[in-house]
Protein backbone atom coordinates (compact mmCIF):
# COMPACT_ATOMS: atom_id res chain seq x y z
CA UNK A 1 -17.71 -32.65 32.60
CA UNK A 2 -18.84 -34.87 29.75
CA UNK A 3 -21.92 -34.79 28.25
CA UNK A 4 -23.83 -38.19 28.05
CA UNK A 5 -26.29 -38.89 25.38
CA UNK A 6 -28.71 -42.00 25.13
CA UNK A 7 -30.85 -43.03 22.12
CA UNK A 8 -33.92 -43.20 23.76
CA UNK A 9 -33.85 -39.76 24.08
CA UNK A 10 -33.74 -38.91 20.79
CA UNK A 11 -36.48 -41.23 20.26
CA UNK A 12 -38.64 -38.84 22.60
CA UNK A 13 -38.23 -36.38 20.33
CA UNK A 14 -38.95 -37.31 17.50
CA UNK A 15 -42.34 -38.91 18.88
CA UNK A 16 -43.45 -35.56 20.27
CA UNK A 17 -42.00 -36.79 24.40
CA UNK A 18 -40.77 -33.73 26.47
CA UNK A 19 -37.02 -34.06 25.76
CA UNK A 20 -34.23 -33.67 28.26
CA UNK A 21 -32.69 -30.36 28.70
CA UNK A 22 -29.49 -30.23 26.52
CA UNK A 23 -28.10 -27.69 24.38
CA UNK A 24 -27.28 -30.49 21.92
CA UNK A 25 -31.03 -31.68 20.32
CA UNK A 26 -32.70 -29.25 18.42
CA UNK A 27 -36.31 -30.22 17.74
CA UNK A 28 -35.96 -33.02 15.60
CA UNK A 29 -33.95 -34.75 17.63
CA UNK A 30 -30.50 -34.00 15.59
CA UNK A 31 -27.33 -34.67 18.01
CA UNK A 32 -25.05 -31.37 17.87
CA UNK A 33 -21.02 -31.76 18.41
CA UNK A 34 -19.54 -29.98 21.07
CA UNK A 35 -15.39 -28.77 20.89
CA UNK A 36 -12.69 -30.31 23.07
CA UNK A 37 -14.72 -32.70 24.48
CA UNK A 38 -16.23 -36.06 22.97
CA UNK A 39 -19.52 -37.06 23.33
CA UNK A 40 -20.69 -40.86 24.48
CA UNK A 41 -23.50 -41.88 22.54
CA UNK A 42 -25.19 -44.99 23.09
CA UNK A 43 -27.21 -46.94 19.54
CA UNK A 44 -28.94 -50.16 20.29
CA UNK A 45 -27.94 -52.76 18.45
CA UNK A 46 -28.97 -53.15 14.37
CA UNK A 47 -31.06 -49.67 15.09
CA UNK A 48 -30.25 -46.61 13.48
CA UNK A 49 -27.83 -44.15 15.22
CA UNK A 50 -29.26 -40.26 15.71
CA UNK A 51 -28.04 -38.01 13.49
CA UNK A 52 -24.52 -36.54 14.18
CA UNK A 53 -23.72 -32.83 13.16
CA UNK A 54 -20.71 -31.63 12.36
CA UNK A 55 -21.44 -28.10 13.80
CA UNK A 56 -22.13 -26.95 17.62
CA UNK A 57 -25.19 -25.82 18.26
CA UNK A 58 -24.33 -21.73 18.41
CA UNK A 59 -22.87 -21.90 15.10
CA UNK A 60 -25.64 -23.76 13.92
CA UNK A 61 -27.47 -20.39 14.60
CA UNK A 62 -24.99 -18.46 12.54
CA UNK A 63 -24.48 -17.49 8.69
CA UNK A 64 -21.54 -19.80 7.73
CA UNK A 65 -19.40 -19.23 4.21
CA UNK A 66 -17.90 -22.32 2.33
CA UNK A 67 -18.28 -24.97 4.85
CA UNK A 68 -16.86 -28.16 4.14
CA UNK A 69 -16.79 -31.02 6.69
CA UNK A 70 -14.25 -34.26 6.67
CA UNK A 71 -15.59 -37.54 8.47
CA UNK A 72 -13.05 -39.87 9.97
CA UNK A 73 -14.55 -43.08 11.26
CA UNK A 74 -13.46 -45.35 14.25
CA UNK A 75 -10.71 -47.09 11.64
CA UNK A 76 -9.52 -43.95 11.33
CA UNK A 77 -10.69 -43.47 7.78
CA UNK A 78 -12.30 -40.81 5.57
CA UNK A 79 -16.24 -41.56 5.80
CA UNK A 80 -17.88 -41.52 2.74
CA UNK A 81 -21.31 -42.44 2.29
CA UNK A 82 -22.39 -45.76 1.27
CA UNK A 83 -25.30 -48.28 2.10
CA UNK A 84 -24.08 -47.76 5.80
CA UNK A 85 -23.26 -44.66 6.48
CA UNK A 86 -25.38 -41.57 5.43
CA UNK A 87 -23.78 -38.18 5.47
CA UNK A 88 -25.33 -35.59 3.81
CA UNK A 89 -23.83 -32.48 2.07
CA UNK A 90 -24.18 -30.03 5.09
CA UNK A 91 -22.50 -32.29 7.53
CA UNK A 92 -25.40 -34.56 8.94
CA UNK A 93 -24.32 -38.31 9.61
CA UNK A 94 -25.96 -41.40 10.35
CA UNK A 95 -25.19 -44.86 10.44
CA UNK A 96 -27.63 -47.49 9.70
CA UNK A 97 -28.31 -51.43 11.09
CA UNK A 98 -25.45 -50.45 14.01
CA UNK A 99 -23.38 -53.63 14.47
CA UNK A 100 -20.07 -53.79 17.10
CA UNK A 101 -16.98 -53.38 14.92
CA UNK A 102 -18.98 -49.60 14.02
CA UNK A 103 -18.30 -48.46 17.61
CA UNK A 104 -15.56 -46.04 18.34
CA UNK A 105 -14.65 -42.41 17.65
CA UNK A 106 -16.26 -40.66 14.66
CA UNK A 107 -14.49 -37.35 14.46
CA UNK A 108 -15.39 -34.22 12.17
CA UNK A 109 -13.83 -31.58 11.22
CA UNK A 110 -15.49 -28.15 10.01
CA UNK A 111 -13.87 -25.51 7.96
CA UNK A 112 -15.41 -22.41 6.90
CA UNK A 113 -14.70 -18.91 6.21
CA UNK A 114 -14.90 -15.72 7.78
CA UNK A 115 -14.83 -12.82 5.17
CA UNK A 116 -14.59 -9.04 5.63
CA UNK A 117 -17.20 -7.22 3.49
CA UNK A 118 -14.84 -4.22 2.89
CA UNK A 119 -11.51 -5.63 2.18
CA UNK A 120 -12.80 -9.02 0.93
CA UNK A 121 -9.66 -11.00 3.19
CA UNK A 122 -10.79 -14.44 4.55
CA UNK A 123 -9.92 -16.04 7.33
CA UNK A 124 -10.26 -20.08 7.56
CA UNK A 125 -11.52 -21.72 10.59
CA UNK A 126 -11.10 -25.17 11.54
CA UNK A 127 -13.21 -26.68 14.45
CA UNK A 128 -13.22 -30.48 15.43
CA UNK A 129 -16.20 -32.31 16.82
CA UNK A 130 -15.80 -35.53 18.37
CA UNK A 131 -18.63 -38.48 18.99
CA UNK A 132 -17.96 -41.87 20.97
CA UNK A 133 -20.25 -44.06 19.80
CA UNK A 134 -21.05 -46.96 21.16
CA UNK A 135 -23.31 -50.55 20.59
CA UNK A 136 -25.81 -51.36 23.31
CA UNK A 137 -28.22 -53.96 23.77
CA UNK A 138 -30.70 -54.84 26.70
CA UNK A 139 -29.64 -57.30 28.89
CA UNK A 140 -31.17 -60.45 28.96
CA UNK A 141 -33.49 -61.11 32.36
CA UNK A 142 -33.49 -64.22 34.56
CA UNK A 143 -35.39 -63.98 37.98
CA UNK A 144 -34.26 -65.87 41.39
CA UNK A 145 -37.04 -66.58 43.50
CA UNK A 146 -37.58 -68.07 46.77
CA UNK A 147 -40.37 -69.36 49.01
CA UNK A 148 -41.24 -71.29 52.32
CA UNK A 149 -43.13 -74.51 52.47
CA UNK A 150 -44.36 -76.26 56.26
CA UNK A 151 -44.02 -79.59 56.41
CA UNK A 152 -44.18 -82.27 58.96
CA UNK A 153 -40.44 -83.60 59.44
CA UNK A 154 -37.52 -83.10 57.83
CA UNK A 155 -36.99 -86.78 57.84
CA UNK A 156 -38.79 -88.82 55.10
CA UNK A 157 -38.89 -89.14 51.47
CA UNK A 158 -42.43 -86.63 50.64
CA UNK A 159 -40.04 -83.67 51.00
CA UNK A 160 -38.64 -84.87 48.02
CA UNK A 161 -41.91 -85.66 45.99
CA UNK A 162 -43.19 -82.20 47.13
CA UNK A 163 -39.61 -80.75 45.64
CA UNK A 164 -40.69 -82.38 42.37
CA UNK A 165 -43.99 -81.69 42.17
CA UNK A 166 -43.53 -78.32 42.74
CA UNK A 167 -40.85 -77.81 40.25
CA UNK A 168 -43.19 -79.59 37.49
CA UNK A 169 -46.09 -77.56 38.28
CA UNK A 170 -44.82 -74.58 37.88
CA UNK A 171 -42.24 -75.43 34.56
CA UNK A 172 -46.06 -76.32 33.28
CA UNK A 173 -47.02 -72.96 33.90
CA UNK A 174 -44.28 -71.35 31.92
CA UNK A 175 -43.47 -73.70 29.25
CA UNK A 176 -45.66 -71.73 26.44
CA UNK A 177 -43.47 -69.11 27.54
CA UNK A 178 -40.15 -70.73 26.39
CA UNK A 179 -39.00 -70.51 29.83
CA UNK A 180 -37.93 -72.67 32.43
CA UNK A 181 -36.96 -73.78 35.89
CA UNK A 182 -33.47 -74.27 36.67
CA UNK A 183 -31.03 -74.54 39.76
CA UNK A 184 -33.75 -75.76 41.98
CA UNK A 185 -32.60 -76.42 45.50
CA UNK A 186 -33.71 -77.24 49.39
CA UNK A 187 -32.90 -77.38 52.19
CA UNK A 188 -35.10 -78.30 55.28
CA UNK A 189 -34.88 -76.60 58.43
CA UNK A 190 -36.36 -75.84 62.23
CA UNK A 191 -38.04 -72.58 62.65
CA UNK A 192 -38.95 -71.65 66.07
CA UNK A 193 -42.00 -69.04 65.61
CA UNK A 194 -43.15 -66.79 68.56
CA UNK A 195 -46.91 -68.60 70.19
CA UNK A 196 -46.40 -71.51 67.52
CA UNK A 197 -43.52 -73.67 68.86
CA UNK A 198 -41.19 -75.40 67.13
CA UNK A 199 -42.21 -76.07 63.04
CA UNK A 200 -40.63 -77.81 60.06
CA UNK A 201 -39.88 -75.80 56.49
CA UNK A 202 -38.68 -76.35 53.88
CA UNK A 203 -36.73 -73.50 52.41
CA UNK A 204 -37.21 -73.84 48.72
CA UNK A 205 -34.47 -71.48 45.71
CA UNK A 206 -35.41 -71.66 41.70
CA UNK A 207 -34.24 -69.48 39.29
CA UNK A 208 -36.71 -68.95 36.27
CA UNK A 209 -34.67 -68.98 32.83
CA UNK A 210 -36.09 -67.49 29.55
CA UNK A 211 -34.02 -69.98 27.69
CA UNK A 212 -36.27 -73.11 27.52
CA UNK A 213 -34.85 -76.02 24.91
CA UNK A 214 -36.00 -74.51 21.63
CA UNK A 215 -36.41 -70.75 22.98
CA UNK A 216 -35.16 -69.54 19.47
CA UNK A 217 -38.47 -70.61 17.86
CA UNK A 218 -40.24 -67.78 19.79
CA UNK A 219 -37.97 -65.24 17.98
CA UNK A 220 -39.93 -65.44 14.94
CA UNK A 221 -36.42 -65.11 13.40
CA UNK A 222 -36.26 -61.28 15.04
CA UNK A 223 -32.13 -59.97 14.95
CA UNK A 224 -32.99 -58.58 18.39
CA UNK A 225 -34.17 -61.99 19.99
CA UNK A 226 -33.95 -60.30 23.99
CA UNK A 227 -36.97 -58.44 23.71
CA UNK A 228 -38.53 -61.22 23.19
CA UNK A 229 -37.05 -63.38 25.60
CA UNK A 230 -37.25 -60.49 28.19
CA UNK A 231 -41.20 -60.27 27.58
CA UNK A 232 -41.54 -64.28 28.29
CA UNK A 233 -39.85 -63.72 31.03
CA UNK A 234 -41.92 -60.67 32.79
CA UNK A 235 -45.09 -63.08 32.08
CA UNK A 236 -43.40 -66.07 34.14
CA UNK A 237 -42.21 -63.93 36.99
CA UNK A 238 -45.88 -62.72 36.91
CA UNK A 239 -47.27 -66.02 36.61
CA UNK A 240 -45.22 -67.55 38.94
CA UNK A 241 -45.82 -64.88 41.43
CA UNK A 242 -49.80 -65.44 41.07
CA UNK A 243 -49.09 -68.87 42.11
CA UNK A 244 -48.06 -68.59 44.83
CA UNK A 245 -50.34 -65.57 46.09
CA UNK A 246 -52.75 -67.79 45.00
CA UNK A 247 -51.64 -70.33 47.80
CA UNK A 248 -51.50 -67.48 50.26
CA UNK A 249 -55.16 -66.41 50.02
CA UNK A 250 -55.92 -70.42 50.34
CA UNK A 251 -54.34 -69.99 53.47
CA UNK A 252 -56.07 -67.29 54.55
CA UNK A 253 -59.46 -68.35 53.61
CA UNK A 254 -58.99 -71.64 55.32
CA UNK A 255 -57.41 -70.42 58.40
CA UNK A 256 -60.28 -72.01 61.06
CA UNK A 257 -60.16 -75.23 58.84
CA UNK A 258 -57.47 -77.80 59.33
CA UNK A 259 -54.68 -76.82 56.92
CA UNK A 260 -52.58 -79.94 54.96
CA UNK A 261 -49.17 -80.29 57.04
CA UNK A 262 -47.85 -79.30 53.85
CA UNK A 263 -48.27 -75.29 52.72
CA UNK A 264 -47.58 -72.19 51.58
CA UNK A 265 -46.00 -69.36 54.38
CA UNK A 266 -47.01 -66.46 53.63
CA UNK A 267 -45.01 -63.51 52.77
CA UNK A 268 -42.08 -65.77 51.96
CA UNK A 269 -42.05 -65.59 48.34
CA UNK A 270 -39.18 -63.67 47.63
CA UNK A 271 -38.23 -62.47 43.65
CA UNK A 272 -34.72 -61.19 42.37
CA UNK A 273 -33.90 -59.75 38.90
CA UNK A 274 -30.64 -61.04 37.74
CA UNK A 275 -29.43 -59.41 33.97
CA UNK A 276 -26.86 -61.15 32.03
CA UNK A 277 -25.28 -60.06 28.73
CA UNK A 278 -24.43 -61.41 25.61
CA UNK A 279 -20.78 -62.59 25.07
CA UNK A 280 -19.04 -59.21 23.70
CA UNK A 281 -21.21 -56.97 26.02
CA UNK A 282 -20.76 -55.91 29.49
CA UNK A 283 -22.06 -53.46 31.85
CA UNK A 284 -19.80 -50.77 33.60
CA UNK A 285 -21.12 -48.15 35.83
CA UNK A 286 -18.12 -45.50 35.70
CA UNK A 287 -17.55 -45.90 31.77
CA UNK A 288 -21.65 -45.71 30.79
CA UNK A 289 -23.02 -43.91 33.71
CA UNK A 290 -25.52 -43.12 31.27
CA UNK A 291 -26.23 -46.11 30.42
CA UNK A 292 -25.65 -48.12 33.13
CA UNK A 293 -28.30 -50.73 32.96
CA UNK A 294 -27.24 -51.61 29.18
CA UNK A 295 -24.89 -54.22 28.02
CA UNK A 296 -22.68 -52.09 26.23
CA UNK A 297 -19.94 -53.49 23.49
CA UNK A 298 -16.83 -54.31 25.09
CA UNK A 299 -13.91 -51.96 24.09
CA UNK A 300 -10.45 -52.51 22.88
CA UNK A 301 -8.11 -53.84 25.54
CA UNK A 302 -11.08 -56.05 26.90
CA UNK A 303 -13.21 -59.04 26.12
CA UNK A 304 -16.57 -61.03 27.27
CA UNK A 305 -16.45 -65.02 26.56
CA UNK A 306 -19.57 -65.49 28.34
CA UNK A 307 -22.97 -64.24 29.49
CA UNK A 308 -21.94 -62.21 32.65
CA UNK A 309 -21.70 -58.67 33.08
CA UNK A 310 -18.30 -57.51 33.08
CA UNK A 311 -15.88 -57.01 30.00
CA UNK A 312 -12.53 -58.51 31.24
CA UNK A 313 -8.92 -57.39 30.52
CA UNK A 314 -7.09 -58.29 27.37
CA UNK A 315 -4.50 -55.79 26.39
CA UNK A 316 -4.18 -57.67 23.03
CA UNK A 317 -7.77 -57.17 21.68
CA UNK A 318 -7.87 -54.17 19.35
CA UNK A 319 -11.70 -54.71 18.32
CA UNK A 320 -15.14 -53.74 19.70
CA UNK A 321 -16.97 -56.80 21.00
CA UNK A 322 -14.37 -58.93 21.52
CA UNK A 323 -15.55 -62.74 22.73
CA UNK A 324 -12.28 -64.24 23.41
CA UNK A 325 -8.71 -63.27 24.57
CA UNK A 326 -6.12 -64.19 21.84
């Protein structure tokens, strides 16, 4: 069984967070190799990646004689360090500003010496560690909402103007945000309600974007833009959300007063997250079980042209975060 390792984790150790149980941290957080098996590691994009040793964690509690220790990156080249890559003279690697093309399979190998005090004969051991590494970022949020509005036919052009209004109103209350309204849809329908009759709604679907016309400027030029973006976003759903309770407790408070043929139902509001990812990222459950709500950096043999969620087959990509087929 395969050991899975996310950054975050090493972040909680390092900042004094109970970490997980695992036989690979010690207490700074240091990532330990383990033989015959690789292990998936998951560094956010332009972050730092923990720090790899090229030992397991048992030896690591031994007395070890003339160790030397070979890098070999994902091109399948000796590693040496460089304003990159940081490996230090016992073994320790890290990799700075992680882009996509540094994904892939860092492999070290350890050799050492085991020496008989009496007859001075050494042995030479070899042991190989390997690490699949791999570029992550968040996805980016979008939400898909939905709500119920009476009305007094579904014949006549106020639905409309209602439609409009609506959609104005609340674009107004998320445009500081750098978010928007988009796909907005109804449809107008007969509901038959239990002790009410026979009623008109109108059955009203938005989606609230984070990618307003000029959302860049709220970057503040930031690499790492979806952070951002994703923290606009949170703030509209909420916003959004209080509009409409708002309308709700309207309702309520003017329930023995003759309500506008117009309003709110209550309990209809309805909110969906939908994630997206960045062309050259994807999600895949069985892959990064670990990590299965990141975009993670499409491998070789696949590709991501757009801002979905799946990494599609191309058997003639040989990079890490493809955005086309060639």
């Amino acid at each position: 069984m395969r050991t899975w390792v996310l950054l975050p984790a090493v972040l909680w150790c390092l900042t004094g967070v109970r970490c997980p149980r695992s036989t690979l941290f010690n207490a700074k957080g240091f990532l330990y190799g383990k033989t015959g098996q690789p292990e998936k590691i998951y560094v956010k994009l332009h972050q730092n990646s923990p720090v790899l040793i090229c030992m397991d964690f048992k030896l690591s509690k031994k007395e070890i004689v003339d160790p030397t220790y070979l890098w070999i990156g994902p091109n399948e080249k000796t590693l040496t360090g460089n304003n990159r890559i940081n490996i230090t003279k016992t073994g320790q690697l890290m990799v700075k500003d992680f882009l996509e093309p540094l994904s892939g399979l860092y492999t070290c190998t350890l050799s050492y010496k085991i020496v008989k005090a009496e007859t001075q004969e050494e042995k030479t051991v070899k042991k190989r560690y390997d690490f699949m590494v791999f570029a992550y970022r968040e996805p980016d949020y979008s939400y898909q909402m939905a709500v119920r509005y009476t009305t007094k036919s579904c014949i006549g052009r106020y639905n409309d103007a209602f439609f409009r209004m609506l959609k104005k109103i609340l674009d107004n209350l998320i445009s500081d945000l750098s978010c928007h309204v988009i796909e907005p849809s109804y449809k107008c329908h007969s509901v038959e309600i239990p002790e009410h009759g026979l009623i008109h709604e109108l059955f009203i679907a938005f989606q609230v974007n984070p990618f307003a016309p000029g959302w860049k400027g709220a970057c503040n030029g930031s690499v790492d833009c979806e952070d951002i973006t994703n923290h606009n976003i949170l703030q509209a759903r909420n916003r959004i959300e209080e509009f409409f309770w708002s309308q709700a407790y309207i309702f309520y408070h003017n329930f023995n007063k003759t309500l506008p043929a117009m309003h709110f139902v209550d309990h209809s509001l309805q909110v969906v997250r939908l994630d997206s990812c960045r062309p050259g990222f994807g999600k895949d459950d069985g892959l990064h079980s670990n990590c299965a709500s990141c975009c993670v950096v499409c491998s070789p043999a696949t590709f991501s042209p757009d801002v979905g969620v799946i990494c599609q087959t191309c058997v003639s990509v040989l990079i890490y975060g493809a955005k086309s087929c060639p």
